[in-house]
Protein backbone atom coordinates (compact mmCIF):
# COMPACT_ATOMS: atom_id res chain seq x y z
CA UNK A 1 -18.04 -83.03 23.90
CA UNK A 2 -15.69 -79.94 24.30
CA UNK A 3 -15.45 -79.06 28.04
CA UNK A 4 -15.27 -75.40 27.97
CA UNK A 5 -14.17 -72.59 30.80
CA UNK A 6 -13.37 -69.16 30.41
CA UNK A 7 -10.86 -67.55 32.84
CA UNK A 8 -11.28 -64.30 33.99
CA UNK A 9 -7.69 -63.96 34.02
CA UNK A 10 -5.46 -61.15 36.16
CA UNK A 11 -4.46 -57.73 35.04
CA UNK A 12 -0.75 -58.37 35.58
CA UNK A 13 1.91 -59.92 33.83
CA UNK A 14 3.20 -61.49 36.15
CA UNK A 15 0.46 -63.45 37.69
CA UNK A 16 -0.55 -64.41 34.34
CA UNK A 17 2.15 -66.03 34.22
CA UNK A 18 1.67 -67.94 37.35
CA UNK A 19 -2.11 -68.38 35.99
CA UNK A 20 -0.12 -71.06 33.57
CA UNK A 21 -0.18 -73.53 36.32
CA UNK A 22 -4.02 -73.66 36.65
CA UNK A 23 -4.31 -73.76 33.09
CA UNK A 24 -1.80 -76.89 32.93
CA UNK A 25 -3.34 -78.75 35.06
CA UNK A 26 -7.13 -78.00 33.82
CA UNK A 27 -5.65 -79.54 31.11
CA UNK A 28 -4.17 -82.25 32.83
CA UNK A 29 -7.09 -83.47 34.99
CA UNK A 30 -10.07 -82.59 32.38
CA UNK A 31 -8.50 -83.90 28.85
CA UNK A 32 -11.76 -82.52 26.61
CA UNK A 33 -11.08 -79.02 28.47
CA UNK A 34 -10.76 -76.12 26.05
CA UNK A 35 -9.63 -72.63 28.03
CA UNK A 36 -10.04 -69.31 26.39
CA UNK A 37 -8.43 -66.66 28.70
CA UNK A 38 -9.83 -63.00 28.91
CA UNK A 39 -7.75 -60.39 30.42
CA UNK A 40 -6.75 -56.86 29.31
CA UNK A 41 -3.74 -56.12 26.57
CA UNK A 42 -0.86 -55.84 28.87
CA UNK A 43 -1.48 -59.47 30.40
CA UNK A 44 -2.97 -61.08 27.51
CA UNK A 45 -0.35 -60.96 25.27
CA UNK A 46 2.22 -63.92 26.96
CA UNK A 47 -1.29 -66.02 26.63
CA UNK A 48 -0.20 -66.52 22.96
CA UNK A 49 2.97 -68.51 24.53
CA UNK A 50 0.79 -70.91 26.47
CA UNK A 51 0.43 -74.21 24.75
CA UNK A 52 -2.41 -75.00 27.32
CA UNK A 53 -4.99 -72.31 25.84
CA UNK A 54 -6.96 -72.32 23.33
CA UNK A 55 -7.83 -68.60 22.65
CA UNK A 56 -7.03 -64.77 24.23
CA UNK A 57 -9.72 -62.16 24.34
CA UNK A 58 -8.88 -59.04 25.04
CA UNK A 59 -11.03 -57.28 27.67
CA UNK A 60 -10.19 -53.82 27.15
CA UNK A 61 -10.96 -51.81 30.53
CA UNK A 62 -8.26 -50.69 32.95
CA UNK A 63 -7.32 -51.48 36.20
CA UNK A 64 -9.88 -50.76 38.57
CA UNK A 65 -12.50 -49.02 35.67
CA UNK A 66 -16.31 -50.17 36.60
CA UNK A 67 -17.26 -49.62 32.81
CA UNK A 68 -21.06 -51.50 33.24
CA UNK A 69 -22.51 -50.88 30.29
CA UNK A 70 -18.91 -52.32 28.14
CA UNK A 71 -19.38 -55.74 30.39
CA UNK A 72 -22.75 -56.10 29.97
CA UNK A 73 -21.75 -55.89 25.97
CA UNK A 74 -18.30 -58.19 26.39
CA UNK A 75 -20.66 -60.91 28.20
CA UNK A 76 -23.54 -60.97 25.50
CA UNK A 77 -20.74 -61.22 22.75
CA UNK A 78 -19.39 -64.93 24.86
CA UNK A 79 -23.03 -66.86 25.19
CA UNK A 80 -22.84 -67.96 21.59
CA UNK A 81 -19.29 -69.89 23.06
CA UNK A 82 -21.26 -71.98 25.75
CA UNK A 83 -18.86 -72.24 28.32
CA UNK A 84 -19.48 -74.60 30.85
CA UNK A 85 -17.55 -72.95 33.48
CA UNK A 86 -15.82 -69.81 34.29
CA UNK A 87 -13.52 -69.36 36.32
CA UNK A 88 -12.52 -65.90 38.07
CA UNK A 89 -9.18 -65.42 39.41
CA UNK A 90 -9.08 -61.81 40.43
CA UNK A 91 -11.29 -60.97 43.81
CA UNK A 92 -13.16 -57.88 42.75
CA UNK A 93 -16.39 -57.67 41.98
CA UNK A 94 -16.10 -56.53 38.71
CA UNK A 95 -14.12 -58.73 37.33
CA UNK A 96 -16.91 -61.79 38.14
CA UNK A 97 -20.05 -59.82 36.34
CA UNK A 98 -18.94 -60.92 33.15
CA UNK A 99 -19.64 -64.51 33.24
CA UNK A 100 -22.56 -63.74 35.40
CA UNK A 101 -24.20 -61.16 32.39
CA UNK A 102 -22.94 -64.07 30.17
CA UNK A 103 -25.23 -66.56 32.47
CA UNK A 104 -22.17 -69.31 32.58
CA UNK A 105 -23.83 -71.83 34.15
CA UNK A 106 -20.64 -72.67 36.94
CA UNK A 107 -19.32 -69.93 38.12
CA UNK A 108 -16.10 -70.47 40.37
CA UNK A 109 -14.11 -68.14 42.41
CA UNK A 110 -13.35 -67.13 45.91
CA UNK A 111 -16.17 -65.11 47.67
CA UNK A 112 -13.76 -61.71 47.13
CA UNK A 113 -15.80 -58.45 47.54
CA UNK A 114 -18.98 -60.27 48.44
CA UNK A 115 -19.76 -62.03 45.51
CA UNK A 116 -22.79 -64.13 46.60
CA UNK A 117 -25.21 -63.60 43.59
CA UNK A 118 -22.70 -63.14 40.95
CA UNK A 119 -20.60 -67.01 41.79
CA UNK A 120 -22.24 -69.58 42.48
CA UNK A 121 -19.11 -71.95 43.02
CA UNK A 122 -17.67 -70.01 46.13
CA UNK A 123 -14.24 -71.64 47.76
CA UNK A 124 -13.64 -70.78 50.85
CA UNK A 125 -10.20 -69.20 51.23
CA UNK A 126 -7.89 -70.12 53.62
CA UNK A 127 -4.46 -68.39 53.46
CA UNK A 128 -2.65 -70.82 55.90
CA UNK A 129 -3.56 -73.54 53.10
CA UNK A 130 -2.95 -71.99 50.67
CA UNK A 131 -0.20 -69.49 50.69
CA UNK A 132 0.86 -68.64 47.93
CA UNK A 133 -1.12 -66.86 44.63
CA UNK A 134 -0.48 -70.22 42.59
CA UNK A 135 -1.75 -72.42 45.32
CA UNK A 136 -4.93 -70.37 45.17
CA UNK A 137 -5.31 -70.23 41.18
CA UNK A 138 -4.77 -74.43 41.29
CA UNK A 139 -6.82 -75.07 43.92
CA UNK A 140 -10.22 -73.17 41.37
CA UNK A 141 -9.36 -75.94 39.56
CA UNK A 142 -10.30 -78.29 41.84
CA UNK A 143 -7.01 -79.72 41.98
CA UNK A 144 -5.23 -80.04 45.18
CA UNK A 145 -1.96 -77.78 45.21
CA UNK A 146 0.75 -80.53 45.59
CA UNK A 147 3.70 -80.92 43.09
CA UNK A 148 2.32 -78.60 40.85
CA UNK A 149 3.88 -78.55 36.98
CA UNK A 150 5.78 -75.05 36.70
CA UNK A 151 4.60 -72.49 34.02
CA UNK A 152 6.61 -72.82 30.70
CA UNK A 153 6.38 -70.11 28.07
CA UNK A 154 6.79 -71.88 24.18
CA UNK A 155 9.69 -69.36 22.42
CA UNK A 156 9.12 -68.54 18.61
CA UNK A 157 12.28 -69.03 16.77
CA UNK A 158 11.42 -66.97 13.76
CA UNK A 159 10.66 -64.18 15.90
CA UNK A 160 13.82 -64.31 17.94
CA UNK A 161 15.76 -64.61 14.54
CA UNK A 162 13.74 -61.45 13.61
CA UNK A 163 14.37 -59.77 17.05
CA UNK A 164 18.36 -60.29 16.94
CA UNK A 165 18.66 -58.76 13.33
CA UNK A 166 16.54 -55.81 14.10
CA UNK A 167 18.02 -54.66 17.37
CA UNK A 168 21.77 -55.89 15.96
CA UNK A 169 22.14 -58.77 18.88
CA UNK A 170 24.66 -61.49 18.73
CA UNK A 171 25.24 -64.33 20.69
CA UNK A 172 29.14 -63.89 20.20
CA UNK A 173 28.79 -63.62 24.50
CA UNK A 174 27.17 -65.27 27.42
CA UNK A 175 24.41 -62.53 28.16
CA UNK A 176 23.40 -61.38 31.53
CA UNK A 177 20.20 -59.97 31.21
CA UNK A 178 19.04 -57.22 33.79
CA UNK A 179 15.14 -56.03 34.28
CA UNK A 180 15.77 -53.05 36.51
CA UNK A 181 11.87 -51.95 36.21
CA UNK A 182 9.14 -52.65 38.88
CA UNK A 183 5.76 -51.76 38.11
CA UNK A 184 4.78 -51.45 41.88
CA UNK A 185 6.88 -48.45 42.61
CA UNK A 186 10.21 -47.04 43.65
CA UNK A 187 10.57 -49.48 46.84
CA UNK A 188 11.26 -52.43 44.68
CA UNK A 189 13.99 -51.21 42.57
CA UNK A 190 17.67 -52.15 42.98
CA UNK A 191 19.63 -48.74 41.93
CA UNK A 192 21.13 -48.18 38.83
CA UNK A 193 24.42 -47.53 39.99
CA UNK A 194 24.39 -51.17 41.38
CA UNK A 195 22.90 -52.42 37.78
CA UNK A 196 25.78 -50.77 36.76
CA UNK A 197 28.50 -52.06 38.73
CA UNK A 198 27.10 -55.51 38.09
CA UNK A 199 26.63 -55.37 34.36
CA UNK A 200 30.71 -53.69 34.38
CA UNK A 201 31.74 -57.29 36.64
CA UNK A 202 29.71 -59.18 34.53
CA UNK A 203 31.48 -57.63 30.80
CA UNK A 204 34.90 -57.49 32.75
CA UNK A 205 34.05 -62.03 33.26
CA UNK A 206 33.40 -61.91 29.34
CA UNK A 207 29.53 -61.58 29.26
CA UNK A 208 27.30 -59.34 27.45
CA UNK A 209 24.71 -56.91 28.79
CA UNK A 210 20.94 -56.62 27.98
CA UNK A 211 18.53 -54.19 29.71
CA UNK A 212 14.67 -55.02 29.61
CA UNK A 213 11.71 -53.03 29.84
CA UNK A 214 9.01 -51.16 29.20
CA UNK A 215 9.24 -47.53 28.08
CA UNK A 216 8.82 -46.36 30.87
CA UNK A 217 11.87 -47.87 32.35
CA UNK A 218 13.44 -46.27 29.24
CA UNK A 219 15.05 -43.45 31.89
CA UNK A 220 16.37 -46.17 34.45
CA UNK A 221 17.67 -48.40 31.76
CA UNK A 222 19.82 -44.89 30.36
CA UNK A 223 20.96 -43.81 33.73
CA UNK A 224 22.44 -47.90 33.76
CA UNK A 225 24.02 -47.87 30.37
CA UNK A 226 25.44 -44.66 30.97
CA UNK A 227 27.61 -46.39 33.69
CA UNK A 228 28.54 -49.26 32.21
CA UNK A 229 32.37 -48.58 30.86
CA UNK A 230 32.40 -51.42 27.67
CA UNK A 231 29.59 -49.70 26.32
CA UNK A 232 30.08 -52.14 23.04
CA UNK A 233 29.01 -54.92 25.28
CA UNK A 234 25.89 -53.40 26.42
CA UNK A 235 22.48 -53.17 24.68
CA UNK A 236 19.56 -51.15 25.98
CA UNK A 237 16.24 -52.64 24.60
CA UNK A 238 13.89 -50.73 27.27
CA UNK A 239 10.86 -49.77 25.38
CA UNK A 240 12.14 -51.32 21.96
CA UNK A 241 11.03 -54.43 22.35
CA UNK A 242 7.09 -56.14 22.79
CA UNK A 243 6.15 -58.53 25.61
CA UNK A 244 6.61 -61.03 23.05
CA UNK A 245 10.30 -60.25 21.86
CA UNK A 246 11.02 -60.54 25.87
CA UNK A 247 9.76 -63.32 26.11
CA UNK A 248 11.86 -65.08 23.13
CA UNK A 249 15.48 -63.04 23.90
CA UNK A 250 15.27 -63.31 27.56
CA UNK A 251 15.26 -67.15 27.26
CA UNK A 252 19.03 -66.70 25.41
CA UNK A 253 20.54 -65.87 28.45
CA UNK A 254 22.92 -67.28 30.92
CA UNK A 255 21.55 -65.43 33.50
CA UNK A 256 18.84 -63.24 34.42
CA UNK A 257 18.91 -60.74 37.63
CA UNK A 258 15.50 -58.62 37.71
CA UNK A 259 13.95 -56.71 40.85
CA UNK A 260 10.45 -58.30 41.63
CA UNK A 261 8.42 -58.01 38.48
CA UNK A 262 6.74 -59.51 35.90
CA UNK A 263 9.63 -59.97 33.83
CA UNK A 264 11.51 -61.95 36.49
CA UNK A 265 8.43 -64.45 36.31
CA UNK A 266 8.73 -64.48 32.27
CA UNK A 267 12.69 -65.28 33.04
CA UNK A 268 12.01 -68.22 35.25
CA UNK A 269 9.33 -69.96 33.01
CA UNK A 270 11.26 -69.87 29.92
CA UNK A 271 14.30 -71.79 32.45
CA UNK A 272 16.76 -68.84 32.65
CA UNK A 273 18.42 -69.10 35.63
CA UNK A 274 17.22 -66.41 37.60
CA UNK A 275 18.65 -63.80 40.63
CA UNK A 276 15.75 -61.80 42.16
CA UNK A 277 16.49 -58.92 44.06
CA UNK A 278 13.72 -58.10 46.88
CA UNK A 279 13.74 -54.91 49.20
CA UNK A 280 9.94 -54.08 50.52
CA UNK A 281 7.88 -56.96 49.27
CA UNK A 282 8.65 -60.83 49.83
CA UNK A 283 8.97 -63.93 48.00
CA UNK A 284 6.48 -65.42 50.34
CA UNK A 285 3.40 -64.82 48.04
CA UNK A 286 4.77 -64.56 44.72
CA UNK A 287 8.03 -65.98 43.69
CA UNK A 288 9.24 -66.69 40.47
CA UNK A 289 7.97 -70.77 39.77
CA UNK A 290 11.58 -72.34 38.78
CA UNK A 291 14.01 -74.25 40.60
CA UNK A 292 17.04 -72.10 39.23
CA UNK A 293 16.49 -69.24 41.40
CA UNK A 294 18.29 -67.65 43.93
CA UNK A 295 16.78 -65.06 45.86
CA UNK A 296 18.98 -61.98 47.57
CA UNK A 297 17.89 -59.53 50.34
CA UNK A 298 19.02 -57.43 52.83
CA UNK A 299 16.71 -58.81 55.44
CA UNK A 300 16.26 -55.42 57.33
CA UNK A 301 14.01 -54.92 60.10
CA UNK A 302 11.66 -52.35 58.44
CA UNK A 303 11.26 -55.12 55.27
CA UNK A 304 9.83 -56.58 53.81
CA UNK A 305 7.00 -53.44 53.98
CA UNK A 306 4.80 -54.00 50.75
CA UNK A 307 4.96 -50.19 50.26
CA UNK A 308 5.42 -48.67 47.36
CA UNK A 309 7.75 -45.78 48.25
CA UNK A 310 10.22 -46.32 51.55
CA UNK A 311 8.61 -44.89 54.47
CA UNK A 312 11.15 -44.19 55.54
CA UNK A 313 12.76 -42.78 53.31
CA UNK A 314 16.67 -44.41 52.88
CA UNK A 315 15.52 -47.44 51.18
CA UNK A 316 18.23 -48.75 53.10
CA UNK A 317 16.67 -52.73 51.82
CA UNK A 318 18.02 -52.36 48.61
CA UNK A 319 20.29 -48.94 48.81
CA UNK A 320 22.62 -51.44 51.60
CA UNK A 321 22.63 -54.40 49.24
CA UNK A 322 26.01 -54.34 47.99
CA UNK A 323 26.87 -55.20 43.97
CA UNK A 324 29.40 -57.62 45.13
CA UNK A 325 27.00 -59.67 46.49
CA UNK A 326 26.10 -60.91 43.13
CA UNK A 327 29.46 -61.35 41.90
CA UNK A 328 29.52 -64.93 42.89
CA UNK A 329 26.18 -65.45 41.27
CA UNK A 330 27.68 -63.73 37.66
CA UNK A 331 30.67 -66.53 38.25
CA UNK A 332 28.58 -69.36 38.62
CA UNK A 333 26.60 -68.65 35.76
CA UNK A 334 29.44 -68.59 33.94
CA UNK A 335 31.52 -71.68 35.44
């Protein structure tokens, strides 16, 4: 008989991501599980790269939109599914009143924003235990965070074959790929004239350049390839690429240096190795789930501050953190 859970899964790329690790060891620990993940669009899509689930459903409401009567619709669309179990990863409110309008007999979740009536599987939370988001996603599982099996995103070869021909890639080059972008806000983003200096290093060692992100890192991405000097050996895909293509070009290269974003968690589960840059928040929580990483920081006083603009002002935790500092990193990758 088909053990089936729905996973209220997070809004974010990157923590999808991370969600991987619950969803391989579900798999691991309950072999007739079957795990259909519902999150909105932006997440969803690097579900279809998880071996580990069985189906996406897009939940279309926004970050932090109540949207009752849509729920109360999305839920009475899942009982025909008979899911066993849900399990909520987010802590709001909201996002647990879909499997209780669905009546999902298990409910599972931390108690959040007072979720008494809508879980009836409560965890107690403790943050000493359990430090880190992944601990916390594994341990819904009812699996004991230990040696926990890394998330690993499946590339499509026939799309990356697709991808290089349309945006006129080659692999002629080692690439160094760069995500300069940062969802969060200004405070976690490296400055493009450092992207710059980098990406110059890196094409004066013999690499290639490619920029990711969204369009709206389209602007940042410009203001970096307008400083780069070999401007044959750099290729600015912000905004002309999906989540998808990302996910299969990204895994080309030699090495991947992003600020802390989602796409630095997409680097390290397809193995890149992988340079994170961090100025107000910390690797504490979140860090990127590979054992290639190396992690750089100016280790001011004022940071790590989790703001999302410098309070100060000077941004002095990334401004002060020097392009050379990488150089070595560029080297190694290629050695």
């Amino acid at each position: 008989m088909e053990d089936r859970i729905l996973v209220v899964g997070p809004s974010w790329v990157g923590d999808m991501v991370m969600a991987q690790t619950l969803f391989k060891s579900l798999v691991s620990s309950r072999p007739d599980a079957v795990i259909d993940v519902m999150a909105p669009a932006a997440a969803l899509a690097v579900v279809e790269r998880m071996p580990e689930v069985n189906k996406g459903i897009l939940f279309n409401v926004g970050h932090g939109e109540l949207r009752l009567s849509y729920r109360w619709r999305f839920a009475k669309s899942l009982k025909h599914k008979m899911y066993r179990q849900a399990i909520v990863l987010p802590n709001s409110a909201k996002s647990a009143l879909v499997p209780f309008f669905a009546g999902i007999e298990k409910r599972t979740g931390f108690l959040g924003e007072s979720r008494y009536f809508l879980l009836n599987d409560i965890r107690p939370l403790n943050k000493k235990r359990l430090p880190r988001m992944v601990d916390r996603f594994v341990s819904l599982g009812e699996i004991t965070p230990g040696d926990l099996s890394y998330p690993a995103l499946s590339t499509d070869e026939k799309n990356l074959g697709e991808c290089l021909s349309r945006l006129g890639l080659d692999r002629d080059r080692p690439t160094l790929s760069i995500c300069p972008g940062a969802e969060f806000g200004d405070a976690k983003k490296w400055p493009e004239d450092h992207y710059a200096a980098l990406a110059n290093y890196a094409i004066e060692k013999g690499m290639q350049v490619w920029i990711f992100g969204s369009p709206r890192d389209e602007m940042v991405a410009n203001k970096i390839s307008a400083g780069i000097k070999q401007g044959e050996y750099c290729h600015n895909l912000a905004g002309r690429t999906t989540l998808l293509d990302v996910v299969d070009l990204i895994a080309l290269s030699s090495l991947v240096v992003s600020n802390d974003s989602g796409l630095m968690h997409i680097a390290a589960a397809v193995g890149c190795a992988t340079t994170v840059i961090y100025g107000s928040t910390s690797p504490e929580f979140t860090p990127p789930l590979t054992q290639k990483l190396v992690i750089v920081s100016e280790e001011l006083p004022c940071s790590p501050c989790f703001k999302r603009d410098c309070p100060l002002g000077h941004k002095d935790c990334l401004n002060k953190l020097r392009p050379d500092r990488l150089y070595p990193i560029v080297d190694k990758a290629l050695g």
